[in-house]
N, C-alpha and C. Protein backbone atom coordinates (compact mmCIF):
# COMPACT_ATOMS: atom_id res chain seq x y z
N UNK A 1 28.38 -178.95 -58.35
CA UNK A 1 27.17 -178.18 -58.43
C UNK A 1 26.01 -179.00 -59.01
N UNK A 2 26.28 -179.43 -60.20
CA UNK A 2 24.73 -180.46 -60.91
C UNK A 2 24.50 -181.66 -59.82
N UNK A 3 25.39 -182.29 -58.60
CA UNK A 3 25.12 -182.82 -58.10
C UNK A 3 23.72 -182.62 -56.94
N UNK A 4 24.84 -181.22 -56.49
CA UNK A 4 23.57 -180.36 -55.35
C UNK A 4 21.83 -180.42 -55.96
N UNK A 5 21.84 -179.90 -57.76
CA UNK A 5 21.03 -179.59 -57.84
C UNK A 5 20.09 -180.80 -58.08
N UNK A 6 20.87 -181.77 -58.49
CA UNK A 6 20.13 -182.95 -58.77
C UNK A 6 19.15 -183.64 -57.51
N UNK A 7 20.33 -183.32 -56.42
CA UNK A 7 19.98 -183.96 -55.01
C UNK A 7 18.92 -183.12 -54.03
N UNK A 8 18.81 -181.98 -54.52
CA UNK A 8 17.67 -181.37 -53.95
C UNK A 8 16.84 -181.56 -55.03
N UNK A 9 16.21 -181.68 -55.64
CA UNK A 9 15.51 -181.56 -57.14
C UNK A 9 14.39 -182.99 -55.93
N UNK A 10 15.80 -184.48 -56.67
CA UNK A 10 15.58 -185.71 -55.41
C UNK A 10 14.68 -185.46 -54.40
N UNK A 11 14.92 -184.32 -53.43
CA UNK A 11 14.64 -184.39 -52.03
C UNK A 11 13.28 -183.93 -52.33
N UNK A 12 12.68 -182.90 -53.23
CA UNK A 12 11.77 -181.97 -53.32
C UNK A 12 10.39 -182.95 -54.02
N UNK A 13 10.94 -183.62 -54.59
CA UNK A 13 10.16 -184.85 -55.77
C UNK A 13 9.89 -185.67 -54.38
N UNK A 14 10.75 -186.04 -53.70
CA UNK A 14 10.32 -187.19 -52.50
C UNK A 14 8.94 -186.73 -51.11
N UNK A 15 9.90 -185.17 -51.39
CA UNK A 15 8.80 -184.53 -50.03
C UNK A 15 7.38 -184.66 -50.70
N UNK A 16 7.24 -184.16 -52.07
CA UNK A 16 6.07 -183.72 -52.62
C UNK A 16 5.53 -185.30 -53.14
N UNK A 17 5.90 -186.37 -53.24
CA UNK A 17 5.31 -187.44 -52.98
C UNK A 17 4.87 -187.67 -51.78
N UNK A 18 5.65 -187.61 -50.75
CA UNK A 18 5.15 -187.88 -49.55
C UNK A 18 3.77 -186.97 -48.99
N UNK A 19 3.55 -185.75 -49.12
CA UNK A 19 2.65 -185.44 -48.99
C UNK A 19 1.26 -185.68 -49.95
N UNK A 20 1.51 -185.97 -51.20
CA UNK A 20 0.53 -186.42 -51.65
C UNK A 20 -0.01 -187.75 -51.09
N UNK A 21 0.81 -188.40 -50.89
CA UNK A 21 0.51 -190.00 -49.76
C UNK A 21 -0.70 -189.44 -48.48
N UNK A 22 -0.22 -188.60 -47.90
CA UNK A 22 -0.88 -188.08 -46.69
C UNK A 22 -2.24 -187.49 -47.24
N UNK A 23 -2.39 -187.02 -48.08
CA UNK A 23 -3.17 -186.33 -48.76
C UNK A 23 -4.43 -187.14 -48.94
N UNK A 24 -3.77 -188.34 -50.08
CA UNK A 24 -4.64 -188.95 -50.76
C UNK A 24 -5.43 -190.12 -49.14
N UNK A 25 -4.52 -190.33 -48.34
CA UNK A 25 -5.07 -191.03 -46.76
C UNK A 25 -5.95 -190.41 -46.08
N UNK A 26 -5.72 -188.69 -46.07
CA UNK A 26 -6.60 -187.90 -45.65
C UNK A 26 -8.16 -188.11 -46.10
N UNK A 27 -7.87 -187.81 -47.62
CA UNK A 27 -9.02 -188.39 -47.99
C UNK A 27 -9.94 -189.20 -47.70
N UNK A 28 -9.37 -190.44 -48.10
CA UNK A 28 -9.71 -191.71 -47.85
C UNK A 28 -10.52 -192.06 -46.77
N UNK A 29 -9.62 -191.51 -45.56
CA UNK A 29 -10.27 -191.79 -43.86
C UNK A 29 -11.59 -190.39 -44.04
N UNK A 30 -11.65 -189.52 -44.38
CA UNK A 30 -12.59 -188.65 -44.92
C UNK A 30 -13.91 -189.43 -45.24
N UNK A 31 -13.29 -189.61 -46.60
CA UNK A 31 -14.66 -190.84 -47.58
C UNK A 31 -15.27 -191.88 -46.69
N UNK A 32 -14.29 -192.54 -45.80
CA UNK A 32 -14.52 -194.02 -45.33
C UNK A 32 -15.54 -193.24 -44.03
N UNK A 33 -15.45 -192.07 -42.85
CA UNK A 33 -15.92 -191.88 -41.72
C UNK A 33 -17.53 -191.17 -42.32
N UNK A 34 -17.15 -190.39 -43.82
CA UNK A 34 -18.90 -190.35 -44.05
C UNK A 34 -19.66 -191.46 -44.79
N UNK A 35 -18.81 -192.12 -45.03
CA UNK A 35 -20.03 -193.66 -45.04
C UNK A 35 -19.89 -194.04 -44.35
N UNK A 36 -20.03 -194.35 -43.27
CA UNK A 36 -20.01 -194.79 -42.24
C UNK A 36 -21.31 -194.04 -41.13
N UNK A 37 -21.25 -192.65 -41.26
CA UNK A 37 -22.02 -191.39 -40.68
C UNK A 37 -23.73 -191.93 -41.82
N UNK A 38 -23.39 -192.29 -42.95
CA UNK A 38 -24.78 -192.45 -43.90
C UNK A 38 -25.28 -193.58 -43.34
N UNK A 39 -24.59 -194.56 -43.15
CA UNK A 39 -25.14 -195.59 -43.15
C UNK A 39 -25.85 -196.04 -41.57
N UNK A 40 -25.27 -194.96 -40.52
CA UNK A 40 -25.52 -194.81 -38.95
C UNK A 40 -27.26 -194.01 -38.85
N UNK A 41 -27.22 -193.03 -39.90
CA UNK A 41 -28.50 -192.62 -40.36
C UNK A 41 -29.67 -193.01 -40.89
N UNK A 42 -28.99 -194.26 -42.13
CA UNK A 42 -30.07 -194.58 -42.70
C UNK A 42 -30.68 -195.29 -41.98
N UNK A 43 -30.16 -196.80 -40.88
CA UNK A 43 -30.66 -197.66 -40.10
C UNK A 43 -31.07 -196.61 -39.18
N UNK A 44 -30.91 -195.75 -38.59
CA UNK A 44 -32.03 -194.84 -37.65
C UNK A 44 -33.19 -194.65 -38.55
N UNK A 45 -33.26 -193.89 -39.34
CA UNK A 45 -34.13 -193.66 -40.33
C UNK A 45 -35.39 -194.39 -40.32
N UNK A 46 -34.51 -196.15 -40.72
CA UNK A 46 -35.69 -197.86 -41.03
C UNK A 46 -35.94 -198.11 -40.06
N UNK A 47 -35.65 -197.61 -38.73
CA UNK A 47 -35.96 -197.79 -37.34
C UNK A 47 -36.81 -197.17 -36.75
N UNK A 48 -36.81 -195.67 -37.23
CA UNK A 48 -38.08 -194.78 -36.63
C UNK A 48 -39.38 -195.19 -37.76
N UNK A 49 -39.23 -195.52 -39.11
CA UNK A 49 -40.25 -195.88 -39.72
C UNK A 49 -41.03 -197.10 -39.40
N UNK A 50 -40.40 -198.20 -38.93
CA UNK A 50 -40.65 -199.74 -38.40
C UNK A 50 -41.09 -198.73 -37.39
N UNK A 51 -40.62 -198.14 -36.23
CA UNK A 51 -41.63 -197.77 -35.23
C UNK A 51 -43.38 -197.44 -35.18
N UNK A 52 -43.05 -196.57 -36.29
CA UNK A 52 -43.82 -195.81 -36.71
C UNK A 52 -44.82 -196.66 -37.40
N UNK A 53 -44.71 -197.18 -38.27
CA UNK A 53 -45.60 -198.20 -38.60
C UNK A 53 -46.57 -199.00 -37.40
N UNK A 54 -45.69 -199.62 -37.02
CA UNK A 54 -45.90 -200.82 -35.76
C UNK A 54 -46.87 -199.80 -34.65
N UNK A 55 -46.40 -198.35 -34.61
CA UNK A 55 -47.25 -197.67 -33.70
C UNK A 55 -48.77 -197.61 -33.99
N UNK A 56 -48.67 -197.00 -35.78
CA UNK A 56 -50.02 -196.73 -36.21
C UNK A 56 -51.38 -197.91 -36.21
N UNK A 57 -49.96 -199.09 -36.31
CA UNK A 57 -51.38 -200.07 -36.43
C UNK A 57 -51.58 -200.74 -34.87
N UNK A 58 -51.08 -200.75 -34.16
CA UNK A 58 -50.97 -200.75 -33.39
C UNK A 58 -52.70 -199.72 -32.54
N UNK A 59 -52.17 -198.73 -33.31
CA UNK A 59 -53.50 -197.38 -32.99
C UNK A 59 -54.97 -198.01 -33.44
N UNK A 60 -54.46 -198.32 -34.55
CA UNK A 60 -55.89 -198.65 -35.34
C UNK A 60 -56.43 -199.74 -35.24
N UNK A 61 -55.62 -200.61 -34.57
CA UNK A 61 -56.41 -202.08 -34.10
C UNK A 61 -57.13 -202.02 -32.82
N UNK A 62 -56.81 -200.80 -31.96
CA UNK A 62 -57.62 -200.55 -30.49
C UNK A 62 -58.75 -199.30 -30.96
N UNK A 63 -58.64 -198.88 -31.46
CA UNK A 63 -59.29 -197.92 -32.28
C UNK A 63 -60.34 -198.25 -33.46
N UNK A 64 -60.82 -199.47 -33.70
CA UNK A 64 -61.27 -199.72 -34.91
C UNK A 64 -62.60 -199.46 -35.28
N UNK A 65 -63.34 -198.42 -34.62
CA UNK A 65 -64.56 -198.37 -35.54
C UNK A 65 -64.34 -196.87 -35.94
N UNK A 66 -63.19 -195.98 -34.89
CA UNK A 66 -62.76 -194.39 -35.57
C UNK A 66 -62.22 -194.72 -36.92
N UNK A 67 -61.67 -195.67 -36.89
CA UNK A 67 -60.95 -196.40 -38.22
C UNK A 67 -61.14 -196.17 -39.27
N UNK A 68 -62.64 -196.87 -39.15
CA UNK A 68 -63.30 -197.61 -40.54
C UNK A 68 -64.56 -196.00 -40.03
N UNK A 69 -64.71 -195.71 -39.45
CA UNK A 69 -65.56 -194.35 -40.35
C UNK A 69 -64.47 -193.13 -41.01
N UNK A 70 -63.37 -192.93 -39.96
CA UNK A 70 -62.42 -191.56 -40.81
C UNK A 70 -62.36 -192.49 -42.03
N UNK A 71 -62.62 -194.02 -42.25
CA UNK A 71 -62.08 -193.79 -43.98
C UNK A 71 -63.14 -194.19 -44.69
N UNK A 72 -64.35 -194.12 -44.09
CA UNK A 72 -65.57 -193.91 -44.53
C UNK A 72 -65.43 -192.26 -45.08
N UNK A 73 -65.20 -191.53 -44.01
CA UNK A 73 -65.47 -190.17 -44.21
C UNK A 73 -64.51 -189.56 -45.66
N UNK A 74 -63.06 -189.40 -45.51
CA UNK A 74 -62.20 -189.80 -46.16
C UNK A 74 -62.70 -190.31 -48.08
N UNK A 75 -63.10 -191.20 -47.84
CA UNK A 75 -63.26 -192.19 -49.41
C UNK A 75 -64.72 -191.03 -49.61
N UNK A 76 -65.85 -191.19 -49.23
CA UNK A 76 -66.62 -190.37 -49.56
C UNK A 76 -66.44 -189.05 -49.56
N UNK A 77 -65.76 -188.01 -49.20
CA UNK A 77 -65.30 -186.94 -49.45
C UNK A 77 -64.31 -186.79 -50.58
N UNK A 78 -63.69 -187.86 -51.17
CA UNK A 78 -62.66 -187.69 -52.41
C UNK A 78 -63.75 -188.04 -52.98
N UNK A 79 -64.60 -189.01 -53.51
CA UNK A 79 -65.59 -189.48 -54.04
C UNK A 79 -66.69 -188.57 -54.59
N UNK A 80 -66.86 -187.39 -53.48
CA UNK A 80 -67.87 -186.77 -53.90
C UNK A 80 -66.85 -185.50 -54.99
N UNK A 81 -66.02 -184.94 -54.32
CA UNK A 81 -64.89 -184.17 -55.17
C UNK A 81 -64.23 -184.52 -56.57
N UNK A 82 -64.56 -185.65 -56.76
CA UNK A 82 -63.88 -186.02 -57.91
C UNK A 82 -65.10 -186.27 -58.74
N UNK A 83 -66.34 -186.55 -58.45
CA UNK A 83 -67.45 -186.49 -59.00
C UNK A 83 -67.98 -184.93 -59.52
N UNK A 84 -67.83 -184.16 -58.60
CA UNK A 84 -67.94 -182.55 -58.55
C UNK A 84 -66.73 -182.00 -59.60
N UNK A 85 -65.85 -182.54 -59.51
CA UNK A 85 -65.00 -182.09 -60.79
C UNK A 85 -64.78 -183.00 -62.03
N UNK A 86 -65.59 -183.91 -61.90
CA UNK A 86 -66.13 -184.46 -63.26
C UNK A 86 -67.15 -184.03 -64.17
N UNK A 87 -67.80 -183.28 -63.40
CA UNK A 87 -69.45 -182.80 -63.67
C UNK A 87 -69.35 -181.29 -64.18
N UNK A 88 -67.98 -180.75 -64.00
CA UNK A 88 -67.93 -179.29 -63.85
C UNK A 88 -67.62 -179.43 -65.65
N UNK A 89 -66.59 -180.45 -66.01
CA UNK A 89 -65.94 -180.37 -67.05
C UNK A 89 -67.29 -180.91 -68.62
C-alpha cells in the first residue's frame, strides 16, 4: 500500500511539473510574439512620420511664399495675443 501511494503521489508531482513546463512555454511564446507585434508597429509608426515629414517639406519648398506669410500671419497673431494679455495684467 505506501508503495501505491508513494507512486502515485510520484506520478501526480511529475504530471504537475510537466504542465507547469507547458505553462511557463506558453508564456514565453506569448511574451516573445508581442514583442515582436511592438516592435512591427513602432517601425510603421518611424515610417509614416519620416513620410510625413519628407511630405511637409516637400509642400513647403513648392509652396514658399504661402509659407513664409501663414508664418508671418501665425507669429503676428501670437505676438499680438500675448501682448494683449500682457497689458490686461
Amino acid at each position: 500500500m505506501p508503495e501505491t501511494v508513494v507512486g502515485r503521489t510520484a506520478e501526480y508531482i511529475a504530471e504537475s511539473a510537466g504542465q507547469a513546463f507547458r505553462a511557463t512555454n506558453a508564456v514565453a511564446d506569448a511574451i516573445q510574439d508581442g514583442v515582436g507585434v511592438v516592435r512591427r508597429v513602432a517601425k510603421r509608426g518611424g515610417d509614416a512620420a519620416e513620410e510625413l515629414l519628407n511630405d511637409t517639406t516637400q509642400r513647403m519648398q513648392r509652396h514658399l511664399v504661402l509659407t513664409v506669410a501663414t508664418t508671418f500671419a501665425v507669429g503676428f497673431t501670437a505676438g499680438t495675443l500675448i501682448g494683449w494679455m500682457m497689458k490686461r495684467r
